[in-house]
C-alpha atoms as a PDB file:
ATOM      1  CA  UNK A   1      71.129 190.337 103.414  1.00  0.00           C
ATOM      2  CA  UNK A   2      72.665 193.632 102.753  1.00  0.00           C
ATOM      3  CA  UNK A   3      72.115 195.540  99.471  1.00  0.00           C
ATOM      4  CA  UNK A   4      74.901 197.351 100.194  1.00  0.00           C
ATOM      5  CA  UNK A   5      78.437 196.024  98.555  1.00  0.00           C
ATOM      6  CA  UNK A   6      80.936 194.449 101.305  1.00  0.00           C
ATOM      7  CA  UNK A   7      83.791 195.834 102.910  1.00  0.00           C
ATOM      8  CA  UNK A   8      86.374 193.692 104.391  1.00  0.00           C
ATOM      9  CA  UNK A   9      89.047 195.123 106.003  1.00  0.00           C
ATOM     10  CA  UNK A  10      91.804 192.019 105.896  1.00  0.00           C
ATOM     11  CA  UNK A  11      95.137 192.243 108.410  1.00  0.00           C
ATOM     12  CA  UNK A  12      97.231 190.118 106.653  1.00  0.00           C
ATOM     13  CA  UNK A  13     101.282 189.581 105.614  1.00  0.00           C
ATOM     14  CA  UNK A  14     102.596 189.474 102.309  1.00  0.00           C
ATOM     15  CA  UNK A  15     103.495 186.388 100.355  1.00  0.00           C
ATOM     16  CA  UNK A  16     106.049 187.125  97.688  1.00  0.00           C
ATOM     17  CA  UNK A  17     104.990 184.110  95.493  1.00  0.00           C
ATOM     18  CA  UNK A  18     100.690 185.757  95.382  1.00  0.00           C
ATOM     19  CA  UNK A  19      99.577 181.820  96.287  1.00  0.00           C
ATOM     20  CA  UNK A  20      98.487 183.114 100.196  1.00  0.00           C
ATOM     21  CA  UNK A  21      98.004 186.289 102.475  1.00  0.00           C
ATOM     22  CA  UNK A  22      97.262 189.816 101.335  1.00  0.00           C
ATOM     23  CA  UNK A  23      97.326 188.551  97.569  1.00  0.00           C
ATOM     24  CA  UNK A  24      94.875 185.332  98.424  1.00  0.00           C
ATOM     25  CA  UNK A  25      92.277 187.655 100.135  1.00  0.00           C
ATOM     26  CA  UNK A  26      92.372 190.709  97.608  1.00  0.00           C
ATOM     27  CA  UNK A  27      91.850 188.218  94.767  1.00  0.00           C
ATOM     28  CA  UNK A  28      88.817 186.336  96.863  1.00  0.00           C
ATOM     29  CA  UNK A  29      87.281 189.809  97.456  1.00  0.00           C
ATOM     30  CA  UNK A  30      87.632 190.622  93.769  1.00  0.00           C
ATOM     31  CA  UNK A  31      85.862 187.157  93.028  1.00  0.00           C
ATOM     32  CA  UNK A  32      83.046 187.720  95.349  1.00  0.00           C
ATOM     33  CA  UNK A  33      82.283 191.376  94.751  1.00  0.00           C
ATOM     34  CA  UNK A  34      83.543 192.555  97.801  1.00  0.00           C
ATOM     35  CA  UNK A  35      85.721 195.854  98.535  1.00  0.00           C
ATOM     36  CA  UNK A  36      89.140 194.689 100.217  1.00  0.00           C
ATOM     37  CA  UNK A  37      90.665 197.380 102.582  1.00  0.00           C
ATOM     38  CA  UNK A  38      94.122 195.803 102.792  1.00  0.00           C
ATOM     39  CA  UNK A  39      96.326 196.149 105.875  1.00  0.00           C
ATOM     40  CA  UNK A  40     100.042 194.717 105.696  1.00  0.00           C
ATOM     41  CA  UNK A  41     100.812 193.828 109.313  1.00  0.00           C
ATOM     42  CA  UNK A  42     103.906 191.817 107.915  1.00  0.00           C
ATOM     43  CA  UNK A  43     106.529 191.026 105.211  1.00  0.00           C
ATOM     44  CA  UNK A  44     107.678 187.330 104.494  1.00  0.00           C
ATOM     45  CA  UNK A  45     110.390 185.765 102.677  1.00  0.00           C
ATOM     46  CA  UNK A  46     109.115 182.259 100.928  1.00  0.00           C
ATOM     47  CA  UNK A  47     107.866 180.306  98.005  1.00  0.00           C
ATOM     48  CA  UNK A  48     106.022 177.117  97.738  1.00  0.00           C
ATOM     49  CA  UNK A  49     108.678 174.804 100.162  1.00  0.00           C
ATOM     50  CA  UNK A  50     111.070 177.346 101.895  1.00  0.00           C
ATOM     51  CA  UNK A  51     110.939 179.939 104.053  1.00  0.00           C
ATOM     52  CA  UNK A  52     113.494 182.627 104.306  1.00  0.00           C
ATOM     53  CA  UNK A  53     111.990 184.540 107.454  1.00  0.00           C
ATOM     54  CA  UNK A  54     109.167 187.141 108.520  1.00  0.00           C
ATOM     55  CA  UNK A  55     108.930 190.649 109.626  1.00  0.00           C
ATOM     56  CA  UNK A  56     105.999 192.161 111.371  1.00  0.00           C
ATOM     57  CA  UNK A  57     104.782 196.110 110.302  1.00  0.00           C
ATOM     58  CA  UNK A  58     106.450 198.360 112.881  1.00  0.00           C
ATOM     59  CA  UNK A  59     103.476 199.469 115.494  1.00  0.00           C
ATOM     60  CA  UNK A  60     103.730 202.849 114.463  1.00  0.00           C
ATOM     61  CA  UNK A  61     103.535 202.164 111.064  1.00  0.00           C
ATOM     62  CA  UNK A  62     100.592 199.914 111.491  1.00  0.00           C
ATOM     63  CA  UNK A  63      98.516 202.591 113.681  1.00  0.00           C
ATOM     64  CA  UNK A  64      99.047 205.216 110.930  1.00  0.00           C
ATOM     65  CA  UNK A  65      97.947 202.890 108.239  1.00  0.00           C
ATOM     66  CA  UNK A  66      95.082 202.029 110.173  1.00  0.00           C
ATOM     67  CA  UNK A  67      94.330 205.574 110.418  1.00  0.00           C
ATOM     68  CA  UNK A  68      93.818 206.079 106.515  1.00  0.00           C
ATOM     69  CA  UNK A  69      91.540 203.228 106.385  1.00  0.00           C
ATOM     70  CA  UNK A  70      88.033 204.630 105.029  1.00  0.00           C
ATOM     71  CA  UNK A  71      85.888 201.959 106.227  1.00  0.00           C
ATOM     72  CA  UNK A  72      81.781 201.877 106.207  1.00  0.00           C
ATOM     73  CA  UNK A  73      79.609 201.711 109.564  1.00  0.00           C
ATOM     74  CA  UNK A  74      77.464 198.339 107.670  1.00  0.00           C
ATOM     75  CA  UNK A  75      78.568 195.617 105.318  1.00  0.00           C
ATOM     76  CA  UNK A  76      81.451 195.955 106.898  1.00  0.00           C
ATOM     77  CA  UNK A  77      83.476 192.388 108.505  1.00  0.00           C
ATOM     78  CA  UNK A  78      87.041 191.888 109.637  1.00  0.00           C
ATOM     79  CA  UNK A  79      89.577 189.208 108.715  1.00  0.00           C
ATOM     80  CA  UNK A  80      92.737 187.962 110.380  1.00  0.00           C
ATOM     81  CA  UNK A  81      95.457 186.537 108.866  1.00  0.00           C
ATOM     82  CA  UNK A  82      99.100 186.487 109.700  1.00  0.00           C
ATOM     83  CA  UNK A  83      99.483 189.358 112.273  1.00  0.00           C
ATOM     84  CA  UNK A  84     102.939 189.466 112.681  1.00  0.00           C
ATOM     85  CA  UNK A  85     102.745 190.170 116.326  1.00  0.00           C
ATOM     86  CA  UNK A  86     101.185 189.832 119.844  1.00  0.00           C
ATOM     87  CA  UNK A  87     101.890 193.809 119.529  1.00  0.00           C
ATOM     88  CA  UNK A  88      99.634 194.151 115.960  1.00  0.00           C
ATOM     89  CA  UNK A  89      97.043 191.861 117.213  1.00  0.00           C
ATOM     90  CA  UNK A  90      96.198 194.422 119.767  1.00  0.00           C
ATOM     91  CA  UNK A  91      96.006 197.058 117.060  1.00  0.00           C
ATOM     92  CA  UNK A  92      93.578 195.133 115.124  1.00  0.00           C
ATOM     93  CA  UNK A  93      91.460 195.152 118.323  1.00  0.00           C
ATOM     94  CA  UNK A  94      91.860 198.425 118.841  1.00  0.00           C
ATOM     95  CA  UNK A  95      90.376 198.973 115.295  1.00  0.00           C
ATOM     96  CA  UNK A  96      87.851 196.196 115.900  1.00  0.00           C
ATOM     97  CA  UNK A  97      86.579 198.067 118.802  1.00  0.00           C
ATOM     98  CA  UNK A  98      85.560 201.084 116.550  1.00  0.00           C
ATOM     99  CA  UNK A  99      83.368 199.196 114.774  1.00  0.00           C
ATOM    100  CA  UNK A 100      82.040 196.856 117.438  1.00  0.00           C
ATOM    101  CA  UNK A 101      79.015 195.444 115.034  1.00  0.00           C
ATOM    102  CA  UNK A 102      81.469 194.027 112.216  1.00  0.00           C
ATOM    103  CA  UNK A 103      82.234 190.492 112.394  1.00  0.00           C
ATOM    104  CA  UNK A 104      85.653 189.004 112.845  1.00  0.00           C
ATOM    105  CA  UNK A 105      87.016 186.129 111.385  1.00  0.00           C
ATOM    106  CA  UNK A 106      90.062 185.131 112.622  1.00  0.00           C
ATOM    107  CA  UNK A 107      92.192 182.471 110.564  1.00  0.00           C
ATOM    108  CA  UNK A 108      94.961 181.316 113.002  1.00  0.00           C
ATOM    109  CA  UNK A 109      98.392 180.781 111.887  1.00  0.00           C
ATOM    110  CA  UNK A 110     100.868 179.637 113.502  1.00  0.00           C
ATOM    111  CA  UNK A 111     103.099 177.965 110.788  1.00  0.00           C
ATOM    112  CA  UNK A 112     102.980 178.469 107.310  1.00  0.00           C
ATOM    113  CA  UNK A 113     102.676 175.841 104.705  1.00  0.00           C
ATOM    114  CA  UNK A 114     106.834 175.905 104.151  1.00  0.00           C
ATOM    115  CA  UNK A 115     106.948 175.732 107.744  1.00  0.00           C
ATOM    116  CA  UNK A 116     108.227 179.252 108.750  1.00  0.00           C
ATOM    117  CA  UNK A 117     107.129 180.716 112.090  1.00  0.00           C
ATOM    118  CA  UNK A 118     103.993 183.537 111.409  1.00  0.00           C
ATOM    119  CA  UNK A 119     104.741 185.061 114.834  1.00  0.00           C
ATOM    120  CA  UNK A 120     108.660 185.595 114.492  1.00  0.00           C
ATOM    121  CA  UNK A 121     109.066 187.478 117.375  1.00  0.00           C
ATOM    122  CA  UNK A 122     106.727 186.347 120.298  1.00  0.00           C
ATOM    123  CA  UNK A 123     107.053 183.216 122.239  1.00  0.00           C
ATOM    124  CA  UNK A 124     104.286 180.642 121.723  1.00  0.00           C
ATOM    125  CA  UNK A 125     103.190 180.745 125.128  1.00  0.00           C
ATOM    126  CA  UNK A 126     102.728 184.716 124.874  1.00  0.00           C
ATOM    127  CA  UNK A 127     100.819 184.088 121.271  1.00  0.00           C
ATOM    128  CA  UNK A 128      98.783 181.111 122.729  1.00  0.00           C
ATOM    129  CA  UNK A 129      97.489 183.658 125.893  1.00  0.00           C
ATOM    130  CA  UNK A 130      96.899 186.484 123.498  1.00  0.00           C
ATOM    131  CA  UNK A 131      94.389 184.383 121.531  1.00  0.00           C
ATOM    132  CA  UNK A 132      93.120 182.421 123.676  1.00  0.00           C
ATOM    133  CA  UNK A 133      92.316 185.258 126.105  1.00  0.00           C
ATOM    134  CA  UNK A 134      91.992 188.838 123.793  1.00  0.00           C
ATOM    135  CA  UNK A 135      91.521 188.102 120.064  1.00  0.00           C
ATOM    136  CA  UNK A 136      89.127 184.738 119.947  1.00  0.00           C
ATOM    137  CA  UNK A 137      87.012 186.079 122.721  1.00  0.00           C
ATOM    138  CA  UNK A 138      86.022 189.045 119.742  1.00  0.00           C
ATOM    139  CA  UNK A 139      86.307 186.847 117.061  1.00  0.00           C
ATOM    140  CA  UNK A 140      82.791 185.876 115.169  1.00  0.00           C
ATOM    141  CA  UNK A 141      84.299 182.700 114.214  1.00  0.00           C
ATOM    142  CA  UNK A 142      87.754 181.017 114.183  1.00  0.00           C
ATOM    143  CA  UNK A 143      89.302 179.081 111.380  1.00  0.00           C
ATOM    144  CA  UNK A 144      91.805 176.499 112.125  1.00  0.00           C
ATOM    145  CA  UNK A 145      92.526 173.069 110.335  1.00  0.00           C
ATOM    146  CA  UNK A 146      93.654 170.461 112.681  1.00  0.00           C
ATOM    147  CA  UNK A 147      96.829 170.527 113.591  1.00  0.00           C
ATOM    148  CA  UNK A 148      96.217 174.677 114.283  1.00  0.00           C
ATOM    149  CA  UNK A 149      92.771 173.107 116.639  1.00  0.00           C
ATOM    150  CA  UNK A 150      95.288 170.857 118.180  1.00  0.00           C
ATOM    151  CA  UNK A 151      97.910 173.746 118.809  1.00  0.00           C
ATOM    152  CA  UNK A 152      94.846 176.293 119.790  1.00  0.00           C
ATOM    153  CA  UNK A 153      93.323 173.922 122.363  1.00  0.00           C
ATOM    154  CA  UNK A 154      96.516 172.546 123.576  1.00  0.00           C
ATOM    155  CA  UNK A 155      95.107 168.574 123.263  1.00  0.00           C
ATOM    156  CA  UNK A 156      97.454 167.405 120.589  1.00  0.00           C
ATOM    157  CA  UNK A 157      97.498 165.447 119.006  1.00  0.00           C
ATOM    158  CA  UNK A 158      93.415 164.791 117.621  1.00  0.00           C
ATOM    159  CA  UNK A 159      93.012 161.520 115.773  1.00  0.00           C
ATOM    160  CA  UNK A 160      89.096 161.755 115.883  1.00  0.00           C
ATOM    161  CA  UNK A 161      86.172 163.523 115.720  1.00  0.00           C
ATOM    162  CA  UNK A 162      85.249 162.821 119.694  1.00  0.00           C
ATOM    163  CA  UNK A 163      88.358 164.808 120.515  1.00  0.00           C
ATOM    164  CA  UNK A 164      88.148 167.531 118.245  1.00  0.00           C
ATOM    165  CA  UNK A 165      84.866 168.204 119.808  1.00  0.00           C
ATOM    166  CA  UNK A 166      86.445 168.311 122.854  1.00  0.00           C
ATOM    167  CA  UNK A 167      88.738 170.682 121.603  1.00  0.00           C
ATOM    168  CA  UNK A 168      86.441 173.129 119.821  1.00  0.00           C
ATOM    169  CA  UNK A 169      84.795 173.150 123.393  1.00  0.00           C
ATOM    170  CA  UNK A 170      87.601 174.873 124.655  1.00  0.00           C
ATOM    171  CA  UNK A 171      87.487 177.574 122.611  1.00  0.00           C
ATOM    172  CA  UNK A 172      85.583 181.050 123.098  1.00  0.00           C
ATOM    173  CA  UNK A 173      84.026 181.752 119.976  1.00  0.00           C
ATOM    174  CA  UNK A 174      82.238 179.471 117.111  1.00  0.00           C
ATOM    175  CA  UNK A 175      84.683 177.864 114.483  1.00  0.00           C
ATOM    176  CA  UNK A 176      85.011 176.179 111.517  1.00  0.00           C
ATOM    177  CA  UNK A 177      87.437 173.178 111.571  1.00  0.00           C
ATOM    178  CA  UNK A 178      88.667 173.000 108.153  1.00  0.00           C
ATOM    179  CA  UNK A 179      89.331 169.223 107.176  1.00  0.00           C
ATOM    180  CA  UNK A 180      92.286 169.537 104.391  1.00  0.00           C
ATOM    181  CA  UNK A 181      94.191 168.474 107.380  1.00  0.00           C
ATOM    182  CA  UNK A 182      91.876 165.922 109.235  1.00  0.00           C
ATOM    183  CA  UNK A 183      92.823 162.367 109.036  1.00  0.00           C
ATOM    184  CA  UNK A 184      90.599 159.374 107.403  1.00  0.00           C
ATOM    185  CA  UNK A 185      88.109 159.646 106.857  1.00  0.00           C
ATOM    186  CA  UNK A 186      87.067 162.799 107.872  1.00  0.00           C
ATOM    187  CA  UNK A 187      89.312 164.055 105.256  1.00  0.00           C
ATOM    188  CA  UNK A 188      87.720 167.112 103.269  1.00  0.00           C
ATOM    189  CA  UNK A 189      85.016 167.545 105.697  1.00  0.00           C
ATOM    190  CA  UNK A 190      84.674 170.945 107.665  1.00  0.00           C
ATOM    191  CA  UNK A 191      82.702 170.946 110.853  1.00  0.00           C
ATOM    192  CA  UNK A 192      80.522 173.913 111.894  1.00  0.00           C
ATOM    193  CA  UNK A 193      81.076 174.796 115.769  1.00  0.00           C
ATOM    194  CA  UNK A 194      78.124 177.135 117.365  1.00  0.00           C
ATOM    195  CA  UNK A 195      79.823 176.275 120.601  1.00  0.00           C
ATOM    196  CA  UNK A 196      77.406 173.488 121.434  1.00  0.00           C
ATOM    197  CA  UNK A 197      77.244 171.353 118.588  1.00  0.00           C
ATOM    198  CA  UNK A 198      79.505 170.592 115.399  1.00  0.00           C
ATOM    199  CA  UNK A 199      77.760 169.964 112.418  1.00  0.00           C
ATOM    200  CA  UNK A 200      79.669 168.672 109.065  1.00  0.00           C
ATOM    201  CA  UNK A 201      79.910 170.582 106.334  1.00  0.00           C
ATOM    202  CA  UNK A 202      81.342 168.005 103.373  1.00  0.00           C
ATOM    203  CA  UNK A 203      83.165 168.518 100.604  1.00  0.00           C
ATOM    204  CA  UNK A 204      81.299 169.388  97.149  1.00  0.00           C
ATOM    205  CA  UNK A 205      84.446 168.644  94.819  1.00  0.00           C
ATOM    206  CA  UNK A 206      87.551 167.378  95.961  1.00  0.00           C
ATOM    207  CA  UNK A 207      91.144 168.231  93.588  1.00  0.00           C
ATOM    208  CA  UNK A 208      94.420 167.217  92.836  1.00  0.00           C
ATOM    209  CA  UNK A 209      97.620 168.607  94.083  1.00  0.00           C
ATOM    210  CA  UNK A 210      98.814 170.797  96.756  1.00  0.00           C
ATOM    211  CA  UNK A 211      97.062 174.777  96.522  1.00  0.00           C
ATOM    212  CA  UNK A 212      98.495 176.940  98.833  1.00  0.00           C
ATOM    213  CA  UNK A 213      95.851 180.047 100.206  1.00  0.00           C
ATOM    214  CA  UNK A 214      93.292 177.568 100.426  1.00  0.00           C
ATOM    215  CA  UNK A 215      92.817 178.670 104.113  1.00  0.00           C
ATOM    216  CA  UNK A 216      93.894 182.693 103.604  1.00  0.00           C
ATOM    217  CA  UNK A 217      90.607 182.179 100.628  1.00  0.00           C
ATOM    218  CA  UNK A 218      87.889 180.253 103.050  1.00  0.00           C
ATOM    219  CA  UNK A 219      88.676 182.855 105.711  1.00  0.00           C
ATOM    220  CA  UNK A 220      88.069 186.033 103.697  1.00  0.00           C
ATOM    221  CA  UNK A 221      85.345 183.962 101.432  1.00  0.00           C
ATOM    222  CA  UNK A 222      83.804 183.676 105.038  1.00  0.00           C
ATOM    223  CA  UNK A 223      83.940 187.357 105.876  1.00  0.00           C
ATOM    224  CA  UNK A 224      82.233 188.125 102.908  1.00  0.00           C
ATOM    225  CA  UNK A 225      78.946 186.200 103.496  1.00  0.00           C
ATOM    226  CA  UNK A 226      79.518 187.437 106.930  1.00  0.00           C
ATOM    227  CA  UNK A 227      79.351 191.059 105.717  1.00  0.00           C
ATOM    228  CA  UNK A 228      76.707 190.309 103.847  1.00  0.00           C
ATOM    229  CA  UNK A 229      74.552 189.123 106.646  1.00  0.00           C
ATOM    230  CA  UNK A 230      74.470 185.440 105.651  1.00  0.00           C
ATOM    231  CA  UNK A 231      74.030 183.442 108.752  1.00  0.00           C
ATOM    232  CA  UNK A 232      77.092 181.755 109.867  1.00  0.00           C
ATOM    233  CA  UNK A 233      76.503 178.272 108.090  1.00  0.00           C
ATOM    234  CA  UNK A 234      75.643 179.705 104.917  1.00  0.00           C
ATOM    235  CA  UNK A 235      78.441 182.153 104.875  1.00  0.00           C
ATOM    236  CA  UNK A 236      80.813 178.089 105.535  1.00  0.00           C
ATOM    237  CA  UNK A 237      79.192 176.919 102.356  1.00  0.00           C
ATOM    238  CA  UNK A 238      79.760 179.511 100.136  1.00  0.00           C
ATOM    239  CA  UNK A 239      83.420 179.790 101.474  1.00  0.00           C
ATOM    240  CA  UNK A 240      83.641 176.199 100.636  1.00  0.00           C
ATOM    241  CA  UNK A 241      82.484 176.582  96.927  1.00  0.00           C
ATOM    242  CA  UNK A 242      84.852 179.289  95.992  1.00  0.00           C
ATOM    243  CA  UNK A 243      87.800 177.621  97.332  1.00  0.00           C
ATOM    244  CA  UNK A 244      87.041 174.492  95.805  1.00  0.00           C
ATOM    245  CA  UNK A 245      86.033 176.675  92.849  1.00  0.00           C
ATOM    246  CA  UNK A 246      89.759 178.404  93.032  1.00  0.00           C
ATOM    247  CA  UNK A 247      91.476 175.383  93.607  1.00  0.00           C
ATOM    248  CA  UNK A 248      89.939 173.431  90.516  1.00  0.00           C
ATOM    249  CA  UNK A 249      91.246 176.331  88.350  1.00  0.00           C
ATOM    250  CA  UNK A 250      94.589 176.042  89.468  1.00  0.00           C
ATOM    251  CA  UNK A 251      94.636 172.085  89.415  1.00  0.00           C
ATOM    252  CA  UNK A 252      91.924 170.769  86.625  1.00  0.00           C
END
């Protein structure tokens, strides 16, 4: 593990209400001991059940924020969140690029939890090629839940674990499937993808009540063990403990 103290650069949009995005992963980082380098790569309009709309970071304005970003050559990881754009997403990879050691962890949204559209101007069969075939193909390790597995892999819908494997097959990086999502009863269970094998990871503590950010929080959790050199399964199980450990405080 690294002495040194993390770094995570986090691409991310703004939620107004601080429950997910930008204000999810800066408190996680804080949490952990980790040094957040936040990047806005989009603005949205919502609270806990509505959604008003989205708009990504102009290009331009992303590259020059990008360009202020004083970011170390070790302990250094990557997290995506809501990117706002096929356009953005490239940026990020052109960042990722200059640091071609630091892991990525890529959490990917396509719907938020009040149901707004995270990629308001690019068709879903543009944003499903651009993943599929640019950013997971860099990524360390994805992050979806079930539904986002199902919408990733295009084999919706997944009922099982046989056919989540199947999906996770199709996909060209290692992942966590997050199980807030995942019917009975593989409820609460996440499953550890090394692109051969899953292995489950269940939950510690389970709580009450709806907590948005829970996936924003494992993400950036994730890129901090990541950072810190923990090996990929380790870095899942620590993830797991502070969101649980978040979500308890909000809901005891």
């Amino acid at each position: 593990m690294s002495a040194s103290r993390p770094t995570i650069a986090v691409f991310a949009g703004v939620d107004p209400g601080g429950k997910a995005g930008l204000a999810a992963d800066l408190e996680t980082c804080w949490e952990l001991g980790a040094t957040a380098r936040p990047v806005v790569c989009a603005l949205t309009a919502q609270a806990d059940a509505t959604w008003t709309g989205a708009w990504p970071t102009p290009p331009g304005v992303l590259r020059s924020t990008i360009a202020g970003l004083d970011l170390p050559d070790a302990a250094l990881a990557f997290k995506a969140g809501m990117l706002g754009s096929i356009e953005n997403g490239a940026i990020l990879l052109e960042a990722c690029a200059r640091r071609p050691l630091a892991p990525l962890v890529v959490d990917p949204l396509w719907r938020s939890t009040s149901g707004g559209n995270m990629w308001p101007i690019d068709g879903e069969t543009e944003v499903l090629q651009f993943l599929r075939r640019r950013l997971l193909p860099r990524a360390t390790v994805v992050t979806p839940n079930w539904p986002e597995l199902a919408w990733l892999s295009g084999q919706a819908p997944l009922t099982d674990v046989g056919q989540a494997e199947a999906a996770l097959a199709t996909l060209p990086c290692s992942a966590v499937l997050k199980g807030g999502h995942a019917p009975e009863p593989w409820f609460g269970i996440d499953w550890l993808w090394d692109g051969e094998h899953m292995t489950p990871l269940p939950a510690e503590v389970r709580w009450q009540g709806n907590v948005r950010g829970t996936g924003c929080r494992f993400a950036t959790a994730l890129a901090v063990g990541l950072a810190q050199g923990l090996a990929l399964g380790k870095a899942a199980r620590t993830a797991k403990r502070e969101v649980a450990a978040h979500a308890l405080a909000q809901n005891p």
